[in-house]
Protein backbone atom coordinates (compact mmCIF):
# COMPACT_ATOMS: atom_id res chain seq x y z
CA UNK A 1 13.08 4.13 92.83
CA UNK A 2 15.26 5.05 90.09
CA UNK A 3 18.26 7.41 90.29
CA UNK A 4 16.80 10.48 88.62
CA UNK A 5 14.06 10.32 91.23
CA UNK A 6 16.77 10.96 93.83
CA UNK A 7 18.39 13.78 91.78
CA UNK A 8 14.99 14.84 91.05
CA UNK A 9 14.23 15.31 94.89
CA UNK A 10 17.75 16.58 95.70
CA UNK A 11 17.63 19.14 93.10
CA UNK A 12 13.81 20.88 94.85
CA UNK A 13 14.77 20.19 98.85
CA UNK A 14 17.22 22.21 99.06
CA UNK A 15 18.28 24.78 101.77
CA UNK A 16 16.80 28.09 102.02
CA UNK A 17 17.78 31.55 103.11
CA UNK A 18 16.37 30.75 106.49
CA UNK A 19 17.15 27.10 106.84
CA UNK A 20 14.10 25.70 106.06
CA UNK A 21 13.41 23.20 102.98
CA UNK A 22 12.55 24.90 100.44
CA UNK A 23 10.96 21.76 98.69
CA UNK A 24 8.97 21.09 101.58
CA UNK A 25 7.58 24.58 102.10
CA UNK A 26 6.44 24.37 98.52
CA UNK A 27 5.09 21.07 97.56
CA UNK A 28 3.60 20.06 101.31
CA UNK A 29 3.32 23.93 102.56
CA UNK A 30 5.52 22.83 105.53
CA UNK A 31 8.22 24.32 107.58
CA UNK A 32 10.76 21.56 107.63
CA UNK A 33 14.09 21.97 108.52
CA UNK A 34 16.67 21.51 106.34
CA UNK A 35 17.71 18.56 105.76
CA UNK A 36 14.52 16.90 105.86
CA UNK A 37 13.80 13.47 105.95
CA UNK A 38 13.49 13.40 102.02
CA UNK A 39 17.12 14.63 101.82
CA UNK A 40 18.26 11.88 103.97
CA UNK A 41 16.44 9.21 102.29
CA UNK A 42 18.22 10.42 98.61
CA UNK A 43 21.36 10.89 99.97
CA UNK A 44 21.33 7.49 101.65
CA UNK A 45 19.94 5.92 98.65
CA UNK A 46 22.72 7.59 96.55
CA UNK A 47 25.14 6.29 99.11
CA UNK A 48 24.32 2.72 98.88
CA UNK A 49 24.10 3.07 94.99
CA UNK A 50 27.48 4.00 95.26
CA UNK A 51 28.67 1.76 97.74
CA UNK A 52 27.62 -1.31 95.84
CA UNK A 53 28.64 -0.44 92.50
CA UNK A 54 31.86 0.25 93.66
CA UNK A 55 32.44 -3.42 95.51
CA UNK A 56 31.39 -5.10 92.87
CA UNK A 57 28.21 -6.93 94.84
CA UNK A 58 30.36 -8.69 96.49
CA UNK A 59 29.68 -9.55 100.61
């Protein structure tokens, strides 16, 4: 996956008035609630991005 992927998916699952995903209502006509496992994935990918760019790679 590349990095706009994530930002794609974090910019369309997003919260709505009542809660739910809004992304997943739409694309998968599902009442998910927000966050939904999609969220968690991005933000977790995101999160090791992060974390490894900013060690360096090193273990």
């Amino acid at each position: 996956m590349k990095d706009d992927q994530e930002h794609a998916i974090l910019a369309v699952h997003v919260r709505g008035l009542d809660g739910m995903c809004v992304g997943c209502r739409a694309w998968r006509s599902r009442l998910a609630p927000y966050p939904c496992w999609q969220v968690d994935w991005a933000t977790s990918r995101q999160a090791r991005t992060i974390t490894t760019r900013f060690l360096g790679g090193v273990r």
